[in-house]
C-alpha atoms as a PDB file:
ATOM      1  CA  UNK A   1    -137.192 -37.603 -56.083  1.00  0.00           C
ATOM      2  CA  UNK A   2    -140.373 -36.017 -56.446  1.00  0.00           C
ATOM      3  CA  UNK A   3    -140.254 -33.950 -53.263  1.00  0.00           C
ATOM      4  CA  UNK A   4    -136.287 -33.132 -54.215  1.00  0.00           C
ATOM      5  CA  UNK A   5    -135.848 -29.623 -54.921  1.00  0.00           C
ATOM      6  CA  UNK A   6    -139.289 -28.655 -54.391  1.00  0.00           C
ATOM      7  CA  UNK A   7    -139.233 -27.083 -50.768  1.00  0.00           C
ATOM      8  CA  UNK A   8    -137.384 -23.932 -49.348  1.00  0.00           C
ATOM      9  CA  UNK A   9    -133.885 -24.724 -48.048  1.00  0.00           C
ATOM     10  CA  UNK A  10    -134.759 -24.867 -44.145  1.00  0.00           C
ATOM     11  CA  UNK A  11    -137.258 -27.550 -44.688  1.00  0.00           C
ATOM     12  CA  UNK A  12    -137.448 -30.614 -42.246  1.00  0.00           C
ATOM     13  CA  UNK A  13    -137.426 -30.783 -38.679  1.00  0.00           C
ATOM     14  CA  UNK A  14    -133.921 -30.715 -36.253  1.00  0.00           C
ATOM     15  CA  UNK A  15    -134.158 -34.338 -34.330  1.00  0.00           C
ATOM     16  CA  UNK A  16    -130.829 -33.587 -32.602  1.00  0.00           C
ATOM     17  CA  UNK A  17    -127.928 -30.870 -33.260  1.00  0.00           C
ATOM     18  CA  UNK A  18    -127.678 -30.543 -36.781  1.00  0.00           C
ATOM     19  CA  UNK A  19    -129.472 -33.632 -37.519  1.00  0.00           C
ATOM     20  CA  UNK A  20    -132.602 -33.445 -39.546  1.00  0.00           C
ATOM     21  CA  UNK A  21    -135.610 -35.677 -40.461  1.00  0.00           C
ATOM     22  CA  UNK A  22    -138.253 -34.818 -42.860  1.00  0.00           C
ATOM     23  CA  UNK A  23    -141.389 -36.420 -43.983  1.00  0.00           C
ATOM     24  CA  UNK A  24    -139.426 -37.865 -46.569  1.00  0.00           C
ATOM     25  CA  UNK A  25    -137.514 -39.948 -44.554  1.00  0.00           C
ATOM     26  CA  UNK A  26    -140.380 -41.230 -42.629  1.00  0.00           C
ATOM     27  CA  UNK A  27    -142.542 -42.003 -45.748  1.00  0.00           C
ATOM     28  CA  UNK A  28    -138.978 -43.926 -47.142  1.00  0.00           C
ATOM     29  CA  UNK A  29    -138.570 -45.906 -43.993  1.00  0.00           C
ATOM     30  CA  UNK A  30    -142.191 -47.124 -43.425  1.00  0.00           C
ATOM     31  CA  UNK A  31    -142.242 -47.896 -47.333  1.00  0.00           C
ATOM     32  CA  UNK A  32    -139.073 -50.486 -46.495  1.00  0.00           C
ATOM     33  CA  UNK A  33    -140.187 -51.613 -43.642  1.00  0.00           C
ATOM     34  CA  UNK A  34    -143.488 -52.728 -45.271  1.00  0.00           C
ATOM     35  CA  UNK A  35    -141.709 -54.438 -48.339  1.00  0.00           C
ATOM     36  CA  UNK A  36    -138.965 -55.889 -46.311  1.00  0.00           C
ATOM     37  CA  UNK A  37    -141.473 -57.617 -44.078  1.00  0.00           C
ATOM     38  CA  UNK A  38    -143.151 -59.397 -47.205  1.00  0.00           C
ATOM     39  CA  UNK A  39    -139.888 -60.901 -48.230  1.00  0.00           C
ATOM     40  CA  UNK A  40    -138.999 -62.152 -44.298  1.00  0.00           C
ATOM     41  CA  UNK A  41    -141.956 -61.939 -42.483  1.00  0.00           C
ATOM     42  CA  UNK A  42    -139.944 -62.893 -38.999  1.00  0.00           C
ATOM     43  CA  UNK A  43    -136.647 -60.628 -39.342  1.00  0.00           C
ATOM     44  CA  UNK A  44    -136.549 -57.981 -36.998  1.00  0.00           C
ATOM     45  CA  UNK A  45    -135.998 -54.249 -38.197  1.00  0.00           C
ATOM     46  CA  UNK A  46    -133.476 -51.547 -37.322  1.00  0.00           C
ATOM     47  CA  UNK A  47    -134.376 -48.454 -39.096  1.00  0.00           C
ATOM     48  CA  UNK A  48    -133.046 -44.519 -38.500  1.00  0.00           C
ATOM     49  CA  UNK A  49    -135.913 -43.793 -37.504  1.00  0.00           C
ATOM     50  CA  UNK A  50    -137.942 -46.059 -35.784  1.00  0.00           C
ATOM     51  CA  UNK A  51    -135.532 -47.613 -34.266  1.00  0.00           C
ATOM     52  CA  UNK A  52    -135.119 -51.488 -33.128  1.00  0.00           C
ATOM     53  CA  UNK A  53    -138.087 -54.022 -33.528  1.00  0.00           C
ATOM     54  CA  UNK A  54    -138.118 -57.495 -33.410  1.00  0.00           C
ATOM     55  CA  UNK A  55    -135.831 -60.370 -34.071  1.00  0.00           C
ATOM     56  CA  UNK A  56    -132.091 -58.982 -33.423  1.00  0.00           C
ATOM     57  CA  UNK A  57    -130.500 -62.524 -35.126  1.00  0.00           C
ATOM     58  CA  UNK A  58    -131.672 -62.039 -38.320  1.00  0.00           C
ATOM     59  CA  UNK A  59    -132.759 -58.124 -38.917  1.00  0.00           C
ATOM     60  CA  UNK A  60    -132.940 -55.356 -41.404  1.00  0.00           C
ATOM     61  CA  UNK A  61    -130.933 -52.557 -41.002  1.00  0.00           C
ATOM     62  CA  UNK A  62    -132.184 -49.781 -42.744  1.00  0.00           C
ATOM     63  CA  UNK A  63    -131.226 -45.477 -43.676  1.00  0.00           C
ATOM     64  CA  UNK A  64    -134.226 -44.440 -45.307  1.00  0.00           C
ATOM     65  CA  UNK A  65    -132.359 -41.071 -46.364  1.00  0.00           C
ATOM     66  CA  UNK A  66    -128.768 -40.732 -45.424  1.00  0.00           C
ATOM     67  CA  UNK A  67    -127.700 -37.146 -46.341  1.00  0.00           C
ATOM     68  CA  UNK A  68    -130.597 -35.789 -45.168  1.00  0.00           C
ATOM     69  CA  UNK A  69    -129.404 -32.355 -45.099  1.00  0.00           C
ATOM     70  CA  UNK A  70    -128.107 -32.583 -48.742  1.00  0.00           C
ATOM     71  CA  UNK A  71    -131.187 -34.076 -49.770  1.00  0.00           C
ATOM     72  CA  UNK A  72    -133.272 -30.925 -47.749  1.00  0.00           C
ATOM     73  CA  UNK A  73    -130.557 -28.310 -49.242  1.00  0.00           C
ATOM     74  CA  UNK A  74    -130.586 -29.425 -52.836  1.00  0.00           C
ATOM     75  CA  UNK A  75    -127.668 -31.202 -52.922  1.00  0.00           C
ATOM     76  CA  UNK A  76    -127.919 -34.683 -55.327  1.00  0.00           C
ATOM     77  CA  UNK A  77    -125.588 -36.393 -52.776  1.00  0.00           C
ATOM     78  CA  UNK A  78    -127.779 -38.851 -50.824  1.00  0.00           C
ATOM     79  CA  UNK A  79    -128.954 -42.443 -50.604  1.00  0.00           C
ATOM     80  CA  UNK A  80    -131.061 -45.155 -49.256  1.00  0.00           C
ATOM     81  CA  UNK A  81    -129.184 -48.108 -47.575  1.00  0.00           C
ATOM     82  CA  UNK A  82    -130.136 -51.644 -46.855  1.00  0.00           C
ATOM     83  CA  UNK A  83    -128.838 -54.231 -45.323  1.00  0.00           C
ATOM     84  CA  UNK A  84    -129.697 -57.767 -44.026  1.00  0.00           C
ATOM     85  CA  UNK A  85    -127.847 -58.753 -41.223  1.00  0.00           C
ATOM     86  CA  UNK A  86    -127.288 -62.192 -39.301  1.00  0.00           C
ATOM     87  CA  UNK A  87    -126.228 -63.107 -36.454  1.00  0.00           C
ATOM     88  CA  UNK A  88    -123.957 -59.399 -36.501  1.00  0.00           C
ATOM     89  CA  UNK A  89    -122.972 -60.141 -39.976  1.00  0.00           C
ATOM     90  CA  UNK A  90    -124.092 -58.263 -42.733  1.00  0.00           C
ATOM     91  CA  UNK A  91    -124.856 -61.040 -45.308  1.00  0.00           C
ATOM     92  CA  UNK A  92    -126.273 -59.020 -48.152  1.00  0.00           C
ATOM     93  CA  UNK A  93    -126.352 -54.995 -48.812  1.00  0.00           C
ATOM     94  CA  UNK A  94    -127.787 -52.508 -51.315  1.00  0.00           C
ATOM     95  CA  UNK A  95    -127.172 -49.136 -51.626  1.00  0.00           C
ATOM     96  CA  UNK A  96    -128.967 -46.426 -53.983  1.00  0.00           C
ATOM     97  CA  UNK A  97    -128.015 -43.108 -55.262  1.00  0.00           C
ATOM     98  CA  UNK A  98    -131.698 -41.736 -56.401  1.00  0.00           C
ATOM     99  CA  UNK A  99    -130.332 -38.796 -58.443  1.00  0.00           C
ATOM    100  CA  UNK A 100    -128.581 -40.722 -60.365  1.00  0.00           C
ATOM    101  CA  UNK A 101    -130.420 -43.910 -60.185  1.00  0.00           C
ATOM    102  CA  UNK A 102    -126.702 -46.446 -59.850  1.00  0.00           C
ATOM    103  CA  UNK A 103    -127.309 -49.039 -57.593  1.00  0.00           C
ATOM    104  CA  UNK A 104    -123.936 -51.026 -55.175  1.00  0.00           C
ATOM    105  CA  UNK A 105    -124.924 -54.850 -54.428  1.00  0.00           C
ATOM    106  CA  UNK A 106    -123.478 -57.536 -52.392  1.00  0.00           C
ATOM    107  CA  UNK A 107    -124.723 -60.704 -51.118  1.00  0.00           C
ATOM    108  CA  UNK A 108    -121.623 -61.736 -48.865  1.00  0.00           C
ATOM    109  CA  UNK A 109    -119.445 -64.068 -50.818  1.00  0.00           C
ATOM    110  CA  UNK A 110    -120.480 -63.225 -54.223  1.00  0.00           C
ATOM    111  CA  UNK A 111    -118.774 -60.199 -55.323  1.00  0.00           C
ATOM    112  CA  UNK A 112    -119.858 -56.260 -54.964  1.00  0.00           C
ATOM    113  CA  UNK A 113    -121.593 -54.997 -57.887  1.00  0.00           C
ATOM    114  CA  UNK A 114    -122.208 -51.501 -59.156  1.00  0.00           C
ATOM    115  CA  UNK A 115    -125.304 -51.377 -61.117  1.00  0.00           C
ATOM    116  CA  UNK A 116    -125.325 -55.237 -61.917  1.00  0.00           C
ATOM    117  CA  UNK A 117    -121.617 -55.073 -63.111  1.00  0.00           C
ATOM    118  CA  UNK A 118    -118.975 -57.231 -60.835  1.00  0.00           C
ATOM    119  CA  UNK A 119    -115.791 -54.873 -59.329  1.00  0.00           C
ATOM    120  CA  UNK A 120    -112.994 -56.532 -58.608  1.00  0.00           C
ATOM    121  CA  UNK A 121    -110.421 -55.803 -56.046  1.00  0.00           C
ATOM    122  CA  UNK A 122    -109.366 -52.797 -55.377  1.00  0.00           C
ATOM    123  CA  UNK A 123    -106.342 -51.433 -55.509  1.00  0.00           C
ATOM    124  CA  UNK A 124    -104.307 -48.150 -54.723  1.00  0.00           C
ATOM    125  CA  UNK A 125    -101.408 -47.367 -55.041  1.00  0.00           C
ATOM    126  CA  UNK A 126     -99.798 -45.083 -51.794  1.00  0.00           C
ATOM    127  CA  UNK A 127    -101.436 -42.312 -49.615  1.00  0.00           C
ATOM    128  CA  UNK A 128     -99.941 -39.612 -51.956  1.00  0.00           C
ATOM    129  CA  UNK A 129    -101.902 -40.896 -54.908  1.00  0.00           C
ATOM    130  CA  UNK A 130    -104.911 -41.270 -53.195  1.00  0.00           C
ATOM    131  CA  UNK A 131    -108.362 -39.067 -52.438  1.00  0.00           C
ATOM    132  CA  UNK A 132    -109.533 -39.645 -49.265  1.00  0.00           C
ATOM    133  CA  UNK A 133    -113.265 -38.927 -48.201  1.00  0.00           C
ATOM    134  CA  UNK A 134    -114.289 -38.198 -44.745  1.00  0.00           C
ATOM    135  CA  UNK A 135    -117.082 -36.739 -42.468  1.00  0.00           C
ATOM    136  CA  UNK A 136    -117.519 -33.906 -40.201  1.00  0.00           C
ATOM    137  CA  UNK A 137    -117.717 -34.766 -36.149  1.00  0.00           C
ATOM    138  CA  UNK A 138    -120.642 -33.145 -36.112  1.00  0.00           C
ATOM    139  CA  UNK A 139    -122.344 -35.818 -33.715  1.00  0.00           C
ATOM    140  CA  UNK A 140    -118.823 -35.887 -31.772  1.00  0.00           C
ATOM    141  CA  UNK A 141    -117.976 -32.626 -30.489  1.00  0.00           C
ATOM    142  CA  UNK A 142    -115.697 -34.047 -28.031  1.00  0.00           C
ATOM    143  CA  UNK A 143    -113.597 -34.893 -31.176  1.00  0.00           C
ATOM    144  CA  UNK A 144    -113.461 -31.735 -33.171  1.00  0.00           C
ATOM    145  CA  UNK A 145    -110.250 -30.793 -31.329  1.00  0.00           C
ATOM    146  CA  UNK A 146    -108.566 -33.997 -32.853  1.00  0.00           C
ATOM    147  CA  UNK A 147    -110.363 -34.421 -36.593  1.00  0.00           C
ATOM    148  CA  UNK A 148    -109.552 -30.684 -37.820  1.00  0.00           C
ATOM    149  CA  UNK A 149    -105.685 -31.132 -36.939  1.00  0.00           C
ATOM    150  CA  UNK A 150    -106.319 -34.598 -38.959  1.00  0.00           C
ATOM    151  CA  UNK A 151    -107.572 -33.272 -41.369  1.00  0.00           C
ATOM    152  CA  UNK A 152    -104.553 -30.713 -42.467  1.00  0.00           C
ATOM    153  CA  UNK A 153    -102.159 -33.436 -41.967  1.00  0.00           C
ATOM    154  CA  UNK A 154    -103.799 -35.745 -44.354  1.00  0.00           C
ATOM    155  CA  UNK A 155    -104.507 -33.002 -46.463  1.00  0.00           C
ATOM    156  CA  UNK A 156    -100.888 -32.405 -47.195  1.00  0.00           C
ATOM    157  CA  UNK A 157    -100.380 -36.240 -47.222  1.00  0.00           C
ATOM    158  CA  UNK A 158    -102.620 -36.995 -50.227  1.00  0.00           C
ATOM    159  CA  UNK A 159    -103.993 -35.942 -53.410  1.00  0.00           C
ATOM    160  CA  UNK A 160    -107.188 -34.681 -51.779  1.00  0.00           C
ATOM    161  CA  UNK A 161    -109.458 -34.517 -49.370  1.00  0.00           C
ATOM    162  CA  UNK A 162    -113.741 -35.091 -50.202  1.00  0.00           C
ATOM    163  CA  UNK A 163    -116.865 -34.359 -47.244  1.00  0.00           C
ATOM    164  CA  UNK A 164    -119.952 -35.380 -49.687  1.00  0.00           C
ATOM    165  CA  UNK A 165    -122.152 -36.052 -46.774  1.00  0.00           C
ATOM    166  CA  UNK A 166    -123.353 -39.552 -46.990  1.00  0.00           C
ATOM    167  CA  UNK A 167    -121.501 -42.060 -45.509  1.00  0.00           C
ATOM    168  CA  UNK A 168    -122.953 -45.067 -47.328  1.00  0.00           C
ATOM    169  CA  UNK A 169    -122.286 -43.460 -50.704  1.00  0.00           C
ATOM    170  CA  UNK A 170    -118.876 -42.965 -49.580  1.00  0.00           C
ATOM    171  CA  UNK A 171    -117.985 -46.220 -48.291  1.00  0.00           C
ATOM    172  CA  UNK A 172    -119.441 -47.465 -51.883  1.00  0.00           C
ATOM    173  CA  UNK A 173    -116.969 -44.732 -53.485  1.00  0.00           C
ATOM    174  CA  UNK A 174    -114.216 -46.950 -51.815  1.00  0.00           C
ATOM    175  CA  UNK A 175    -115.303 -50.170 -52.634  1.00  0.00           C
ATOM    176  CA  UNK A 176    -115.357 -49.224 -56.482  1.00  0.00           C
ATOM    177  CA  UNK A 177    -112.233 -47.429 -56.191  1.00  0.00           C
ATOM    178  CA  UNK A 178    -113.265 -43.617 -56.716  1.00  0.00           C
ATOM    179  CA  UNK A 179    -111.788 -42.778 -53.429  1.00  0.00           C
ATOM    180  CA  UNK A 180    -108.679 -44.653 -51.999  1.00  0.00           C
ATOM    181  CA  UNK A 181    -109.535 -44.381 -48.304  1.00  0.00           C
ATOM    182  CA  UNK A 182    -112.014 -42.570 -45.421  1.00  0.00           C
ATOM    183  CA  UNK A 183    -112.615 -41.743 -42.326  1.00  0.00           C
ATOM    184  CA  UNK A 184    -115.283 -40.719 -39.841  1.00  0.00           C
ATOM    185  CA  UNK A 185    -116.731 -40.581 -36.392  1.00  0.00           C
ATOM    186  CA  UNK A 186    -119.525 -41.856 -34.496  1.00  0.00           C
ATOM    187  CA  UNK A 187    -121.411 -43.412 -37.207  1.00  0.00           C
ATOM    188  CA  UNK A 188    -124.363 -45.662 -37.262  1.00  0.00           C
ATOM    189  CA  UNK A 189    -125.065 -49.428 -38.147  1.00  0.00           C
ATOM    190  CA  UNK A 190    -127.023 -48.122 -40.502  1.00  0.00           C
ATOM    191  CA  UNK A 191    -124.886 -45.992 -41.674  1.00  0.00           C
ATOM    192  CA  UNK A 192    -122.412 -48.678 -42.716  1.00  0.00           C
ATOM    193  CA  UNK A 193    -123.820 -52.249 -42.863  1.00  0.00           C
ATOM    194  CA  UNK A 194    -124.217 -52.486 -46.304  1.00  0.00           C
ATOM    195  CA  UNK A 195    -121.311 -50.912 -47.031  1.00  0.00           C
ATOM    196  CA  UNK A 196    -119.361 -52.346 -45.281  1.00  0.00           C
ATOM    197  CA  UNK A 197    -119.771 -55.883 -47.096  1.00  0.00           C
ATOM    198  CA  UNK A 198    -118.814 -54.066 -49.868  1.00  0.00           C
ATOM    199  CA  UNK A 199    -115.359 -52.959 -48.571  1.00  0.00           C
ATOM    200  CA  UNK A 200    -115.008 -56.860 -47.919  1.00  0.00           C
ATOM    201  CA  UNK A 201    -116.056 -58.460 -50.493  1.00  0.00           C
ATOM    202  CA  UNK A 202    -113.216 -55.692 -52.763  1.00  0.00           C
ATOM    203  CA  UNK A 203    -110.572 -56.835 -50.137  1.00  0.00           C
ATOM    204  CA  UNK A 204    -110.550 -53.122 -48.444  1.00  0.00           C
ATOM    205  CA  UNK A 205    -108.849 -52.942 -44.932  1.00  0.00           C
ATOM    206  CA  UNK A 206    -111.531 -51.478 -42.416  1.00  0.00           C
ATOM    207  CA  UNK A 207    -110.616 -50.738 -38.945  1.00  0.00           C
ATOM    208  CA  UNK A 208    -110.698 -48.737 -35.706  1.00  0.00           C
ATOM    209  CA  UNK A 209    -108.112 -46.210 -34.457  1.00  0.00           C
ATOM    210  CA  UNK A 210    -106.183 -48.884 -32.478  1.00  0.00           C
ATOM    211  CA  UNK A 211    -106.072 -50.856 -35.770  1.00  0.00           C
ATOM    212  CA  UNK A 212    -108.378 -53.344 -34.707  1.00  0.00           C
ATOM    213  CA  UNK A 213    -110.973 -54.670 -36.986  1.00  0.00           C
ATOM    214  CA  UNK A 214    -113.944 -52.118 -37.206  1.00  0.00           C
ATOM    215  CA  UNK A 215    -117.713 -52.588 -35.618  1.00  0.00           C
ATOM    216  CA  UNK A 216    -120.055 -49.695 -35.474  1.00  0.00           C
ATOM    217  CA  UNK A 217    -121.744 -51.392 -32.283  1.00  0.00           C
ATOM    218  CA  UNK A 218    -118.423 -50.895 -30.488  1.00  0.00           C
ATOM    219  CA  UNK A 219    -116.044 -47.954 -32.040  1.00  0.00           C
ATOM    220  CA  UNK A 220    -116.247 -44.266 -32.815  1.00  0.00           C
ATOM    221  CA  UNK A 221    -113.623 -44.286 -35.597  1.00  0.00           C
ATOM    222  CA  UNK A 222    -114.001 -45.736 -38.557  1.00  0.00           C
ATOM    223  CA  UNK A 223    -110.840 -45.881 -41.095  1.00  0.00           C
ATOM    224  CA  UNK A 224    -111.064 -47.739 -44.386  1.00  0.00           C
ATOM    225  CA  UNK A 225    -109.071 -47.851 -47.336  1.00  0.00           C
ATOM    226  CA  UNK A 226    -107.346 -50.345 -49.897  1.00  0.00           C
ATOM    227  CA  UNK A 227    -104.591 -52.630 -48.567  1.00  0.00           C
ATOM    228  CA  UNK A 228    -101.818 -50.773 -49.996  1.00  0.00           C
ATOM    229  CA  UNK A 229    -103.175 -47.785 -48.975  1.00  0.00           C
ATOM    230  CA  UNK A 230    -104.220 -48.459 -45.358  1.00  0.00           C
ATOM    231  CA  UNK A 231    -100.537 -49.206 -43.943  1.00  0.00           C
ATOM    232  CA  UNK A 232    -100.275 -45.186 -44.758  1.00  0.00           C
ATOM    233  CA  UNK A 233    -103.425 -43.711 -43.759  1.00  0.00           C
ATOM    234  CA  UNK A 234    -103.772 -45.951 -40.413  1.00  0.00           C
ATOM    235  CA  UNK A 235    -101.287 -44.581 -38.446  1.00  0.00           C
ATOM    236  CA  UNK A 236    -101.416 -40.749 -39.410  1.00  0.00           C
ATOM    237  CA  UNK A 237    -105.326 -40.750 -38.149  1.00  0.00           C
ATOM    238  CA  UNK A 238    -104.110 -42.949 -35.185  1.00  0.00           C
ATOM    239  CA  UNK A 239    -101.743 -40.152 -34.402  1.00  0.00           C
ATOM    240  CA  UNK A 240    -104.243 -37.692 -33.738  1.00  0.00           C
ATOM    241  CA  UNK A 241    -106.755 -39.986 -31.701  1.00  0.00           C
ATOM    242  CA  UNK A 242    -106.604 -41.227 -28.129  1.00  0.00           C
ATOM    243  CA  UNK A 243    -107.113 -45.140 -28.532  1.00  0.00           C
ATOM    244  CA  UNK A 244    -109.241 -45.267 -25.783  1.00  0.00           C
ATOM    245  CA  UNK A 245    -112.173 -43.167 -27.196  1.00  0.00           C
END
């Protein structure tokens, strides 16, 4: 937070097309790594930025900074996300908004927490009702001709539509019930494995396009939402997808 409104708008580097990396996010990742090793000195590590090391059974997956370019633009909507996975199972996640210092817990089997205070299931109550976050295909040009047509058919479908520009803060927005569904393309594992114990352990339906249950090391298309919410959303965005992306 100290480097957080201090530099000039176009600050940080471009690492790919419209994807940006700053010192910031370096400094956060090699500070986890580092502190994560102390408390299991033989999990492996998957981090944004460094990429895989290690022990792939029982690793950290790590976002140092995800919504980078909010973060480098002055926008307050960003986070750090950690996760510990086993075996391809996220067993326990943590998610933090710095700005506002809330913190979203889960060790799998225990309950999701948002800063130290149990949520319960969610619930929604239909499509219409609900707000409905997504992301940009900004990594996925191949899929811009499908999302924006999406888009203005969900639009019209539901109370709103939200892009905030961090994917882990969003997922967490579902899990506590501030937005009733989302989704997104091509995102990372660590992008989502914390969150995505969260949207288990509040009974949330996550899944692909195909309706399939959802795994960021195998599908581009992510849709999550409550129970009696997903039934709706499902098979709009499955309308405007090819199922074998």
């Amino acid at each position: 937070m100290a480097h957080f409104r201090t530099r000039p708008s176009n600050y940080g580097e471009e690492k790919q097309t419209r994807e940006y990396v700053s010192e910031v996010d370096l400094q956060s990742e090699k500070i986890l790594q580092s502190g994560l090793k102390n408390i299991l000195p033989d999990a492996g590590f998957y981090g944004e930025e460094t990429g895989c090391q290690g022990y792939d059974h029982l690793r950290w997956i790590v976002d140092p900074l995800d919504g980078t370019t909010n973060f480098l633009s002055g926008l307050d909507q960003f986070s750090i996300s950690v996760a510990l996975e086993k075996d391809g199972q996220t067993q326990l996640g943590v998610v933090y908004r710095p700005a506002s210092e809330e913190i979203y817990t889960a060790v799998r089997g225990q309950e999701f927490r948002h800063n130290g205070q149990i949520r319960g299931m969610v619930s929604g109550q239909s499509l219409r009702q609900a707000l409905i976050g997504t992301g940009f295909p900004f990594r996925s040009p191949d899929l811009a001709r499908h999302f924006f047509p999406c888009a203005e058919d969900i639009l019209y479908r539901c109370r709103g539509i939200r892009r905030c520009g961090s994917a882990a803060l969003d997922l967490c927005y579902v899990a506590s019930g501030y937005l009733q569904g989302f989704w997104e393309s091509d995102l990372e594992p660590y992008d989502v494995a914390a969150a995505i114990l969260f949207l288990e352990e509040t009974g949330c339906t996550v899944t692909n396009q195909r309706g399939e249950s959802y795994s960021p090391y195998r599908d581009r298309i992510m849709i999550c939402a409550p129970p009696q919410v997903h039934p709706e959303l499902w098979p709009v965005i499955a309308g405007h997808y090819p199922e074998d992306i």
